[in-house]
PDB file of N, CA and C in Angstrom:
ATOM      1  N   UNK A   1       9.828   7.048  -5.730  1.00  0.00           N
ATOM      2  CA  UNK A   1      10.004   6.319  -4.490  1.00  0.00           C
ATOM      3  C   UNK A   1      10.178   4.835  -4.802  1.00  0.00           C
ATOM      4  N   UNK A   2      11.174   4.311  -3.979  1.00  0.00           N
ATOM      5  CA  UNK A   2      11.467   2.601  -4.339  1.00  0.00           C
ATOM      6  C   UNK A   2      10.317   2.446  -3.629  1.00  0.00           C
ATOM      7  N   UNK A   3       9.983   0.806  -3.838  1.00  0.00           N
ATOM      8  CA  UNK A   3       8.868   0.146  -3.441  1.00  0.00           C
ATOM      9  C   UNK A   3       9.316  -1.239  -3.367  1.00  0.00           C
ATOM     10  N   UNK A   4       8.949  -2.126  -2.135  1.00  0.00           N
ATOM     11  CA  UNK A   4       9.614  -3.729  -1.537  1.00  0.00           C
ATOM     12  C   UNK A   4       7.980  -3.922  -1.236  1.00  0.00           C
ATOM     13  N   UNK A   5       7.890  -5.242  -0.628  1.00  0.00           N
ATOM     14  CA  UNK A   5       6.801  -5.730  -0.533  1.00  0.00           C
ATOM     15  C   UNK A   5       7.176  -6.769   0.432  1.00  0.00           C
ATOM     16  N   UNK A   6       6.370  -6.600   1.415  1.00  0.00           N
ATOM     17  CA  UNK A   6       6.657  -7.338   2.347  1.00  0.00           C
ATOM     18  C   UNK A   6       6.363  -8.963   2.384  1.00  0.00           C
ATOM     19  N   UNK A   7       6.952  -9.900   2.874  1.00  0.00           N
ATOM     20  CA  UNK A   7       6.347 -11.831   2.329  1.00  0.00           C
ATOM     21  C   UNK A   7       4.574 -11.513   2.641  1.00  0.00           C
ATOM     22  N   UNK A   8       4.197 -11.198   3.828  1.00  0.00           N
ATOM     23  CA  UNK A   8       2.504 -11.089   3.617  1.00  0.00           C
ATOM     24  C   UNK A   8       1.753 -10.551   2.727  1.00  0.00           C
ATOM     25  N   UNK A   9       2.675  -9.183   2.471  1.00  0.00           N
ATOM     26  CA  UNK A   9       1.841  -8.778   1.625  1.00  0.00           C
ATOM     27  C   UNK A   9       1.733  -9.691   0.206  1.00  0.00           C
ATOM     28  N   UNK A  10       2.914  -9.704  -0.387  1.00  0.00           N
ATOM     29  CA  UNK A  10       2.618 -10.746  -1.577  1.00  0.00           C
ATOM     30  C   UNK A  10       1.124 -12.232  -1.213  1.00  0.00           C
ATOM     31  N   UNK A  11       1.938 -12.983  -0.025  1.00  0.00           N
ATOM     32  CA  UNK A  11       0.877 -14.076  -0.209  1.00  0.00           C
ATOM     33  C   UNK A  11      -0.447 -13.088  -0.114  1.00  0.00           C
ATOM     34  N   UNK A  12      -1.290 -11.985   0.517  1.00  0.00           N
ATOM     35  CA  UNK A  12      -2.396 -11.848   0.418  1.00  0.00           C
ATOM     36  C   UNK A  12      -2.469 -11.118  -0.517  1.00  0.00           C
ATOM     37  N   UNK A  13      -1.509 -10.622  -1.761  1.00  0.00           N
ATOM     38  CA  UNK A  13      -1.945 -10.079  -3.053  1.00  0.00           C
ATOM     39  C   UNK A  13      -2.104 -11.461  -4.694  1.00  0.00           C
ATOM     40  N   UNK A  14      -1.524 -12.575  -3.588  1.00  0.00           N
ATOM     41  CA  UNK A  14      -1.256 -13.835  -4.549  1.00  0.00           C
ATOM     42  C   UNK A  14      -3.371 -14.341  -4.176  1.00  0.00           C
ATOM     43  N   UNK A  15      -3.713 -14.181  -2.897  1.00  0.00           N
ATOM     44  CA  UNK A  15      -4.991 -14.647  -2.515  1.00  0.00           C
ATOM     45  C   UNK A  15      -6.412 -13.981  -3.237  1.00  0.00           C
ATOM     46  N   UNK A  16      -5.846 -12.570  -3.630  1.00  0.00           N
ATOM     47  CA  UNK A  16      -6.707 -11.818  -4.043  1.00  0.00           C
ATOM     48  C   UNK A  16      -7.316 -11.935  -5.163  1.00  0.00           C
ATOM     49  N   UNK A  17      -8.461 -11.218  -5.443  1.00  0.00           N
ATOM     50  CA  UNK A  17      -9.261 -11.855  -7.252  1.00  0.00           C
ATOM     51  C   UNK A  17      -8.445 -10.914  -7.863  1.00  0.00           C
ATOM     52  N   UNK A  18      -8.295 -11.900  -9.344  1.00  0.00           N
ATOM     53  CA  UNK A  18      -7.583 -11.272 -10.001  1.00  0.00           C
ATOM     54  C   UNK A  18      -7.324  -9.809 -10.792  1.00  0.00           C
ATOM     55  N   UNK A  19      -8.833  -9.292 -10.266  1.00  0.00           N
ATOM     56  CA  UNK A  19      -9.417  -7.700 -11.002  1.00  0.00           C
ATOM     57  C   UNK A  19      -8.306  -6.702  -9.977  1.00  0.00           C
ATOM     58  N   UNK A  20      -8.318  -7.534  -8.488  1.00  0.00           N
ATOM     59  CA  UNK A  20      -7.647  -6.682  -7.498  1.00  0.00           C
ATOM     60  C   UNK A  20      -6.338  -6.815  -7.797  1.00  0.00           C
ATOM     61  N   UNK A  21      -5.518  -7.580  -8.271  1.00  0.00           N
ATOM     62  CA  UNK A  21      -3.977  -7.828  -8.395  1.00  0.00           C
ATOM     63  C   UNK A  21      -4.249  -6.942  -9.606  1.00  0.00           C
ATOM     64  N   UNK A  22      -4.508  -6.793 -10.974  1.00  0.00           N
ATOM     65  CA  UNK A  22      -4.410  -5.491 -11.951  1.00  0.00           C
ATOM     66  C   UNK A  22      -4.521  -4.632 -11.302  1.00  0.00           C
ATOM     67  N   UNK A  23      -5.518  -4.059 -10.136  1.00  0.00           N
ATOM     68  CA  UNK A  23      -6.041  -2.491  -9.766  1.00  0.00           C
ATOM     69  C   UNK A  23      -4.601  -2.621  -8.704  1.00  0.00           C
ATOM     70  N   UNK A  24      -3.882  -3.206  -7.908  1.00  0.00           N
ATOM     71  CA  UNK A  24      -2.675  -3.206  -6.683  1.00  0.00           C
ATOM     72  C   UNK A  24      -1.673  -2.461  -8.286  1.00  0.00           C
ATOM     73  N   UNK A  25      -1.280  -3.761  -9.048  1.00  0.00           N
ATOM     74  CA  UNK A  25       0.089  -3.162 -10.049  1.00  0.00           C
ATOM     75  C   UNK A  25      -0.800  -1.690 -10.639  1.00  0.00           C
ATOM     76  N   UNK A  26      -1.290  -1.106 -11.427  1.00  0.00           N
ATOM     77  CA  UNK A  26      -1.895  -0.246 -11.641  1.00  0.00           C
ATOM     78  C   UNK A  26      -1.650   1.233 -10.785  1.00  0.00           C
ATOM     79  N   UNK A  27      -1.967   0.857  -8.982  1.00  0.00           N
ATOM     80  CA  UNK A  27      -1.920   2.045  -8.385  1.00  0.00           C
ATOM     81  C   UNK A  27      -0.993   2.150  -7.676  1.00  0.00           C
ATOM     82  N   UNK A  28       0.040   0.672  -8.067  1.00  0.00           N
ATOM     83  CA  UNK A  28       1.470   0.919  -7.319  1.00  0.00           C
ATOM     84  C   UNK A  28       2.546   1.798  -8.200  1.00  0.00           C
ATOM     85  N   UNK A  29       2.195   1.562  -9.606  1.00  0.00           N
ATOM     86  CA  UNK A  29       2.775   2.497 -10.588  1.00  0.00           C
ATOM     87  C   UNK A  29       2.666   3.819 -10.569  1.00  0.00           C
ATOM     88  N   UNK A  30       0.929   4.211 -10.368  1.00  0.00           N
ATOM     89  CA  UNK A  30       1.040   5.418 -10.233  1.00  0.00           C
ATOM     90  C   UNK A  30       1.565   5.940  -8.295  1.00  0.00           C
ATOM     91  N   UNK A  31       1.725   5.317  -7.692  1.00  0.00           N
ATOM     92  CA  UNK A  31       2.582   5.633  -6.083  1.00  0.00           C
ATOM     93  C   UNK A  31       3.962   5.630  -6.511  1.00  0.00           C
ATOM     94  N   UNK A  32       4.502   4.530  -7.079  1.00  0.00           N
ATOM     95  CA  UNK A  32       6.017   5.048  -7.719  1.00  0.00           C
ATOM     96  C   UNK A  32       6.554   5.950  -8.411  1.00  0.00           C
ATOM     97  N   UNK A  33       5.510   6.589  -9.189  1.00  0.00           N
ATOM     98  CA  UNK A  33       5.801   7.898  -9.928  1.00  0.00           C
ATOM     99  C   UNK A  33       5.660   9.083  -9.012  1.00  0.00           C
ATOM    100  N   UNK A  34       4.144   9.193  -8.244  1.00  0.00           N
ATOM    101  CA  UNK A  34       3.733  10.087  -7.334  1.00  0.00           C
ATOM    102  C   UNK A  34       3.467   9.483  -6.274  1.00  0.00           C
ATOM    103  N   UNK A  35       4.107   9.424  -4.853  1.00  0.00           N
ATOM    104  CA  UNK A  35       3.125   8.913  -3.827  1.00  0.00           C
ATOM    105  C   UNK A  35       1.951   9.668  -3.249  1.00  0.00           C
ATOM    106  N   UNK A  36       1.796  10.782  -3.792  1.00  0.00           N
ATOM    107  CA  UNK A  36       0.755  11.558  -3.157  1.00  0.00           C
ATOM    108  C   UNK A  36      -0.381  11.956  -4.407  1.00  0.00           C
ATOM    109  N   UNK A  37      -0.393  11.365  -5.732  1.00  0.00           N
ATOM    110  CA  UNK A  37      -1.216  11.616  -6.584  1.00  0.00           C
ATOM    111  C   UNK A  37      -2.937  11.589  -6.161  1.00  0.00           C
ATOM    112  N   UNK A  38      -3.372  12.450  -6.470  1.00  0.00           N
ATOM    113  CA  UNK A  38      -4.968  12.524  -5.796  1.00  0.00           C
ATOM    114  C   UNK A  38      -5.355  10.989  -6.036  1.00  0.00           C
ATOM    115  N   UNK A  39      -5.294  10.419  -6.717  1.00  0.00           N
ATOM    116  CA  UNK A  39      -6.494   9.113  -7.447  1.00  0.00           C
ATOM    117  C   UNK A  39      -6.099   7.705  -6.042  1.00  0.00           C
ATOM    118  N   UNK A  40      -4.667   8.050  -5.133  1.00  0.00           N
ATOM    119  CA  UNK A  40      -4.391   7.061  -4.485  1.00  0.00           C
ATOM    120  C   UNK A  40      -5.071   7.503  -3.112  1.00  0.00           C
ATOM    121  N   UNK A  41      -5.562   9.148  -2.663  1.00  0.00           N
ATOM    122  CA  UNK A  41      -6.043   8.960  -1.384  1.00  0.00           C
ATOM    123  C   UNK A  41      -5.066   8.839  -0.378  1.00  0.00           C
ATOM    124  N   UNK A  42      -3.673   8.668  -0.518  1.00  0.00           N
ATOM    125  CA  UNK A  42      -2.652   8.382   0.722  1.00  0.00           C
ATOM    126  C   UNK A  42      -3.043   9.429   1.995  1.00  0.00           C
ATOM    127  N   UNK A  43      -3.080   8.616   2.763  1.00  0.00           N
ATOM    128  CA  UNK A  43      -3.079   9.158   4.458  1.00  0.00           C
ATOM    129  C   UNK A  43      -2.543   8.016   5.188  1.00  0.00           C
ATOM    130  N   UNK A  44      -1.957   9.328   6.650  1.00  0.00           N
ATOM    131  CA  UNK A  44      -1.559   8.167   7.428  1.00  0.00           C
ATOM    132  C   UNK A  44      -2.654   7.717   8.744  1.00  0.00           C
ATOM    133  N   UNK A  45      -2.541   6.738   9.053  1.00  0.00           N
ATOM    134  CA  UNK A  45      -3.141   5.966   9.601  1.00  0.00           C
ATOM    135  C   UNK A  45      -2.632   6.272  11.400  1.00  0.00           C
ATOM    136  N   UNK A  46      -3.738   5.532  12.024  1.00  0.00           N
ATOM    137  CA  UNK A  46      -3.390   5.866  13.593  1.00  0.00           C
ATOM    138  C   UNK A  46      -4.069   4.217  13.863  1.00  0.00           C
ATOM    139  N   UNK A  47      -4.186   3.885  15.523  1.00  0.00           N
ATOM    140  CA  UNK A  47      -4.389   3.075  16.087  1.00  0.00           C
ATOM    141  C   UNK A  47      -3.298   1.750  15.692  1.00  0.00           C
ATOM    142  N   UNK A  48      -3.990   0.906  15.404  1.00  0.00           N
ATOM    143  CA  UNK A  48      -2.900  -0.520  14.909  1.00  0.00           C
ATOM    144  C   UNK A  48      -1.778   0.106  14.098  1.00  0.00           C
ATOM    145  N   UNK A  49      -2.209   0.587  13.604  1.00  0.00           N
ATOM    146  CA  UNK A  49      -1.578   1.131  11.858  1.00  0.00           C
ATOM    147  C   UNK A  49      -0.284   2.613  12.365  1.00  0.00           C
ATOM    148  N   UNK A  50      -0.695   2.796  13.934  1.00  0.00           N
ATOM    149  CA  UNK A  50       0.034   3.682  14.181  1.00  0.00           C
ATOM    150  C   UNK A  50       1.380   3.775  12.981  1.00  0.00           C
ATOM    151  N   UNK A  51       1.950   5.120  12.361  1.00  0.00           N
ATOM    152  CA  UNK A  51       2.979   5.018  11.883  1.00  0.00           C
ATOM    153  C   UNK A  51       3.344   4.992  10.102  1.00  0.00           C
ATOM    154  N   UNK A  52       2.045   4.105   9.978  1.00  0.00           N
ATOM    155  CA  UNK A  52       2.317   3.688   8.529  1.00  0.00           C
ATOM    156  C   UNK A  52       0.982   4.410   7.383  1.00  0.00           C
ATOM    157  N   UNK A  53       0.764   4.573   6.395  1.00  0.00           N
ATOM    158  CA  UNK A  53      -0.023   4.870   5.353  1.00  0.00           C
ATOM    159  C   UNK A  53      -0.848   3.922   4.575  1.00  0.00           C
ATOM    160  N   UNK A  54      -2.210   4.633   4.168  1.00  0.00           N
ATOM    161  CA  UNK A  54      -2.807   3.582   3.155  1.00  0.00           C
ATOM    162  C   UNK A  54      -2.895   4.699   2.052  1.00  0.00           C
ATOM    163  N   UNK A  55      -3.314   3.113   1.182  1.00  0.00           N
ATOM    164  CA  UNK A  55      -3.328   3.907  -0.383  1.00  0.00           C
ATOM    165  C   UNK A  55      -4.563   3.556  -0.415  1.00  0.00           C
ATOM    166  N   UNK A  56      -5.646   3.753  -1.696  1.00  0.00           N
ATOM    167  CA  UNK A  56      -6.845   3.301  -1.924  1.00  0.00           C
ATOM    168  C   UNK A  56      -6.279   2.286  -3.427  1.00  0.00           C
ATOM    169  N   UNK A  57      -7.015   1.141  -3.676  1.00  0.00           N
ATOM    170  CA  UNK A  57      -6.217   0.227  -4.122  1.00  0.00           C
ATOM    171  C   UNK A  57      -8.111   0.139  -5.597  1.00  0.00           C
ATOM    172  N   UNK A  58      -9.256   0.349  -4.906  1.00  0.00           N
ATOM    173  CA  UNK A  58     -10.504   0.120  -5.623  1.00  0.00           C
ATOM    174  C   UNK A  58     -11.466   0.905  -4.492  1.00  0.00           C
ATOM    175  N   UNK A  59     -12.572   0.659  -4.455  1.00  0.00           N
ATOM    176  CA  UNK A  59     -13.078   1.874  -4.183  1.00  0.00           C
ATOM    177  C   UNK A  59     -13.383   1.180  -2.269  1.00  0.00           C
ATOM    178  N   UNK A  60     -13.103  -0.018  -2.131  1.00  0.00           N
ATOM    179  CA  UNK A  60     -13.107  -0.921  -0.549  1.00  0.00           C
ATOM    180  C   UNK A  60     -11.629  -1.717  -0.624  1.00  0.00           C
ATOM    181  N   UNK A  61     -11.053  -1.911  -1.554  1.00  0.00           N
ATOM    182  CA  UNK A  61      -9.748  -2.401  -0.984  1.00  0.00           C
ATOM    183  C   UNK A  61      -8.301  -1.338  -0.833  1.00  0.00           C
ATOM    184  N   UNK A  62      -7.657  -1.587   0.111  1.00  0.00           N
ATOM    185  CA  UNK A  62      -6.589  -0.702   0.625  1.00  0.00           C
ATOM    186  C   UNK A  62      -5.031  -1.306   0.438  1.00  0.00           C
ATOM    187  N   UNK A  63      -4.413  -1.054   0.459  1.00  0.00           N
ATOM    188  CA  UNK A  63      -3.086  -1.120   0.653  1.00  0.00           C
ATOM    189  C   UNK A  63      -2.262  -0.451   1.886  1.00  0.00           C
ATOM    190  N   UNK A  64      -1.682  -1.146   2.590  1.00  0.00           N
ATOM    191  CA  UNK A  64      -0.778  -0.229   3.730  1.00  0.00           C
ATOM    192  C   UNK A  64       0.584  -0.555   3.796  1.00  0.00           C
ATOM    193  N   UNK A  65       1.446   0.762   3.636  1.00  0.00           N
ATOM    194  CA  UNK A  65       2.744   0.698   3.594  1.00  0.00           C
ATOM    195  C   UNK A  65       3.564   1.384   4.710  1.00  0.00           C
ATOM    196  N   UNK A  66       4.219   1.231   5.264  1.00  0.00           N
ATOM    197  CA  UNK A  66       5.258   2.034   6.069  1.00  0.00           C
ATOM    198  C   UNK A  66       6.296   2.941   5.255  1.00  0.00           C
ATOM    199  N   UNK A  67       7.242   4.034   6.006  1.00  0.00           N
ATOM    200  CA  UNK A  67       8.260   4.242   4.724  1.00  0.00           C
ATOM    201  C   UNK A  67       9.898   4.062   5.668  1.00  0.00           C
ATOM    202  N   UNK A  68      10.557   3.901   4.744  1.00  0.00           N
ATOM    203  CA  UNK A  68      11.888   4.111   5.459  1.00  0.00           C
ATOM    204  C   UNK A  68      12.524   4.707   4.810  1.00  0.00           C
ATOM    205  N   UNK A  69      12.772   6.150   5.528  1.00  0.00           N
ATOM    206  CA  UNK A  69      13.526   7.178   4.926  1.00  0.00           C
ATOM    207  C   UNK A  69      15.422   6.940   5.826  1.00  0.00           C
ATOM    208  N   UNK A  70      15.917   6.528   5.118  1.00  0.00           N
ATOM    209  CA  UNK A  70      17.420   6.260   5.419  1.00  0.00           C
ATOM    210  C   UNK A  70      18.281   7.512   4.892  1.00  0.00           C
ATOM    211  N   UNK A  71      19.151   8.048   5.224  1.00  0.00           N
ATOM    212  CA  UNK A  71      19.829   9.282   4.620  1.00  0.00           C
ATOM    213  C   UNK A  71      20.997   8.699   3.404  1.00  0.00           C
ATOM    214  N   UNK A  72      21.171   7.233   3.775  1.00  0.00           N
ATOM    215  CA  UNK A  72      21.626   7.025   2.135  1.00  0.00           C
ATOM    216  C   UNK A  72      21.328   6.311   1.343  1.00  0.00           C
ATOM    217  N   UNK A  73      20.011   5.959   1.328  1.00  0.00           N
ATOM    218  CA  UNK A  73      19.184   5.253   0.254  1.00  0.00           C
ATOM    219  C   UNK A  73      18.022   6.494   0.064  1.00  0.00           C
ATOM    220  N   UNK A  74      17.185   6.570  -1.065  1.00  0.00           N
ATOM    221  CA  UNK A  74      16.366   6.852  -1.478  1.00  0.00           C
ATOM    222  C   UNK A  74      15.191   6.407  -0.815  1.00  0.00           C
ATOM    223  N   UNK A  75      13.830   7.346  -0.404  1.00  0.00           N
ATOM    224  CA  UNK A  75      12.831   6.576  -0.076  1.00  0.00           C
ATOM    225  C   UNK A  75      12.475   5.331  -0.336  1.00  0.00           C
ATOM    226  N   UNK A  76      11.907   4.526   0.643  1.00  0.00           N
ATOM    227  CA  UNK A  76      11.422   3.269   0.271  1.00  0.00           C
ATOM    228  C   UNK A  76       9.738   3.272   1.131  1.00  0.00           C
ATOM    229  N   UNK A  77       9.144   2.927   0.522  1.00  0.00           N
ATOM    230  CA  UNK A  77       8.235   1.903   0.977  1.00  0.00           C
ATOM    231  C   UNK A  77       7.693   0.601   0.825  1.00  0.00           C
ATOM    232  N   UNK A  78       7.496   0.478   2.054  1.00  0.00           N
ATOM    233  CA  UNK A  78       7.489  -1.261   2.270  1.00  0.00           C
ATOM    234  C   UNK A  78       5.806  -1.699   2.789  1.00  0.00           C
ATOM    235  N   UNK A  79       5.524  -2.290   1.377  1.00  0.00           N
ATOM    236  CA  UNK A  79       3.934  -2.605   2.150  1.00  0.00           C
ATOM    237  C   UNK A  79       3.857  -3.870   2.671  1.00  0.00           C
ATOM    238  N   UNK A  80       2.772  -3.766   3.460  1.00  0.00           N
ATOM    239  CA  UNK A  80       3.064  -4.699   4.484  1.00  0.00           C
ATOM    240  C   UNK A  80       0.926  -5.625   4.480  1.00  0.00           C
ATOM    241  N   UNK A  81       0.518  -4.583   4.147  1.00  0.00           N
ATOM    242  CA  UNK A  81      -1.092  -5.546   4.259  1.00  0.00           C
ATOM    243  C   UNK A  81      -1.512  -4.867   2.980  1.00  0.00           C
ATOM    244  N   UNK A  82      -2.560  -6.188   2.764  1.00  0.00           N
ATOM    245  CA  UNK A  82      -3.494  -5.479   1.803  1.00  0.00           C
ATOM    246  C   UNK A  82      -4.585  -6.138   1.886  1.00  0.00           C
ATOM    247  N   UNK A  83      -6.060  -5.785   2.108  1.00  0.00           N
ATOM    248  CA  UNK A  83      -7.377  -5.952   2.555  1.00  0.00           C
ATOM    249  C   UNK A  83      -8.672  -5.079   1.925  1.00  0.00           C
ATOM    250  N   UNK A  84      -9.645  -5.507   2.348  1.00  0.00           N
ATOM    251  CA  UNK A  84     -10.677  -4.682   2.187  1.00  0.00           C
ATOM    252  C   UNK A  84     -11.006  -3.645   3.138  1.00  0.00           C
ATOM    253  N   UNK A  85     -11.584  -2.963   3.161  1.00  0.00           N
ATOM    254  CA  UNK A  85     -11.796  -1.942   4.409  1.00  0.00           C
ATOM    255  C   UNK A  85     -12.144  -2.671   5.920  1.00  0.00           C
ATOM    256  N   UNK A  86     -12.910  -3.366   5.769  1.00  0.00           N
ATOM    257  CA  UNK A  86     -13.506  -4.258   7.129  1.00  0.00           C
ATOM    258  C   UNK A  86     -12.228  -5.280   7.125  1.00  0.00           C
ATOM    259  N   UNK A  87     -11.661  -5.573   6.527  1.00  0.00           N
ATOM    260  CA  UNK A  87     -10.938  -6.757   7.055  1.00  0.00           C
ATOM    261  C   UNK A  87      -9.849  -6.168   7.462  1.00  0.00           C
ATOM    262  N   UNK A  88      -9.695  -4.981   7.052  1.00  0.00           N
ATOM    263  CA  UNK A  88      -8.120  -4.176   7.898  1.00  0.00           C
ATOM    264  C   UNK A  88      -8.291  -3.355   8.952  1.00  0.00           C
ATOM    265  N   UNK A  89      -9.657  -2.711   8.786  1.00  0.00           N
ATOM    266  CA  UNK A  89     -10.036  -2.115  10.235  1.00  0.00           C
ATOM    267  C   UNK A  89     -10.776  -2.464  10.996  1.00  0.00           C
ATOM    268  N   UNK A  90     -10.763  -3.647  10.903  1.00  0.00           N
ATOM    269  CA  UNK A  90     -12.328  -4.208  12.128  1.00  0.00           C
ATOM    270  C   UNK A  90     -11.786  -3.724  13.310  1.00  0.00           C
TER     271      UNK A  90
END
Protein backbone atom coordinates (compact mmCIF):
# COMPACT_ATOMS: atom_id res chain seq x y z
CA UNK A 1 0.00 0.00 0.00
CA UNK A 2 1.36 3.64 -0.96
CA UNK A 3 1.54 5.84 1.99
CA UNK A 4 1.36 10.22 1.88
CA UNK A 5 1.27 12.03 4.99
CA UNK A 6 -0.71 14.61 5.52
CA UNK A 7 1.13 18.63 6.41
CA UNK A 8 -0.33 17.91 10.20
CA UNK A 9 0.56 14.93 10.43
CA UNK A 10 4.28 15.55 9.71
CA UNK A 11 4.39 18.85 11.95
CA UNK A 12 2.94 16.61 14.94
CA UNK A 13 5.39 13.69 14.04
CA UNK A 14 8.28 16.60 13.75
CA UNK A 15 6.77 17.60 17.68
CA UNK A 16 7.03 14.18 18.92
CA UNK A 17 10.00 12.57 21.24
CA UNK A 18 12.27 11.18 19.33
CA UNK A 19 11.75 7.28 20.62
CA UNK A 20 8.12 8.02 18.96
CA UNK A 21 9.38 9.23 15.42
CA UNK A 22 11.69 5.63 15.31
CA UNK A 23 8.49 3.55 16.68
CA UNK A 24 5.94 5.91 13.64
CA UNK A 25 8.98 4.93 10.68
CA UNK A 26 9.27 1.37 12.17
CA UNK A 27 5.37 0.59 12.10
CA UNK A 28 4.83 2.53 8.96
CA UNK A 29 7.17 -0.02 7.26
CA UNK A 30 5.67 -2.77 8.62
CA UNK A 31 1.78 -1.09 7.33
CA UNK A 32 3.49 -0.72 3.90
CA UNK A 33 4.36 -4.21 3.60
CA UNK A 34 1.12 -5.45 5.53
CA UNK A 35 -1.61 -3.08 6.51
CA UNK A 36 -3.28 -5.55 8.56
CA UNK A 37 -0.15 -7.25 10.28
CA UNK A 38 -1.22 -8.30 13.93
CA UNK A 39 1.68 -6.10 15.77
CA UNK A 40 -0.21 -2.75 14.15
CA UNK A 41 -3.80 -3.47 15.73
CA UNK A 42 -5.52 -1.62 12.59
CA UNK A 43 -9.25 -0.89 13.15
CA UNK A 44 -11.57 1.41 11.97
CA UNK A 45 -12.66 4.04 13.96
CA UNK A 46 -16.27 5.69 14.47
CA UNK A 47 -17.42 9.07 15.98
CA UNK A 48 -14.89 12.07 14.90
CA UNK A 49 -12.78 9.55 13.18
CA UNK A 50 -15.95 8.40 11.41
CA UNK A 51 -14.40 6.70 8.17
CA UNK A 52 -10.79 6.47 8.78
CA UNK A 53 -8.35 3.79 10.74
CA UNK A 54 -5.80 3.68 13.52
CA UNK A 55 -2.69 1.90 13.77
CA UNK A 56 -1.02 1.32 17.23
CA UNK A 57 2.23 3.32 16.86
CA UNK A 58 3.67 2.20 21.02
CA UNK A 59 1.67 0.81 23.43
CA UNK A 60 -0.53 4.79 24.06
CA UNK A 61 0.45 6.44 20.90
CA UNK A 62 -1.73 6.00 17.66
CA UNK A 63 -1.61 6.90 14.25
CA UNK A 64 -4.80 7.65 12.05
CA UNK A 65 -5.07 7.27 8.43
CA UNK A 66 -7.89 7.41 5.93
CA UNK A 67 -7.58 5.31 2.59
CA UNK A 68 -8.22 6.24 -0.94
CA UNK A 69 -8.98 3.49 -2.99
CA UNK A 70 -9.09 5.08 -6.69
CA UNK A 71 -9.59 2.37 -9.52
CA UNK A 72 -6.42 3.69 -11.17
CA UNK A 73 -3.97 4.19 -8.64
CA UNK A 74 -3.01 1.64 -6.17
CA UNK A 75 -4.16 1.94 -2.55
CA UNK A 76 -3.13 4.87 -0.70
CA UNK A 77 -3.20 5.92 2.67
CA UNK A 78 -3.10 9.20 3.91
CA UNK A 79 -2.43 9.85 7.59
CA UNK A 80 -3.71 12.55 8.87
CA UNK A 81 -3.13 12.63 13.08
CA UNK A 82 -0.90 11.24 15.29
CA UNK A 83 -1.37 11.41 19.24
CA UNK A 84 -1.53 9.64 22.32
CA UNK A 85 -4.66 7.88 23.21
CA UNK A 86 -6.20 10.82 25.38
CA UNK A 87 -5.14 13.42 23.16
CA UNK A 88 -6.97 11.83 20.09
CA UNK A 89 -9.93 10.62 21.87
CA UNK A 90 -10.80 12.94 24.53
Amino acid sequence: MRVIYHAKFIRLLRKSPKEIQIAVKTKIDHFSNNPHHPILRNHKLTGIYQGCHSINITGDWRAIYHESDSLLEEPTAIFIELGTHSQLYR
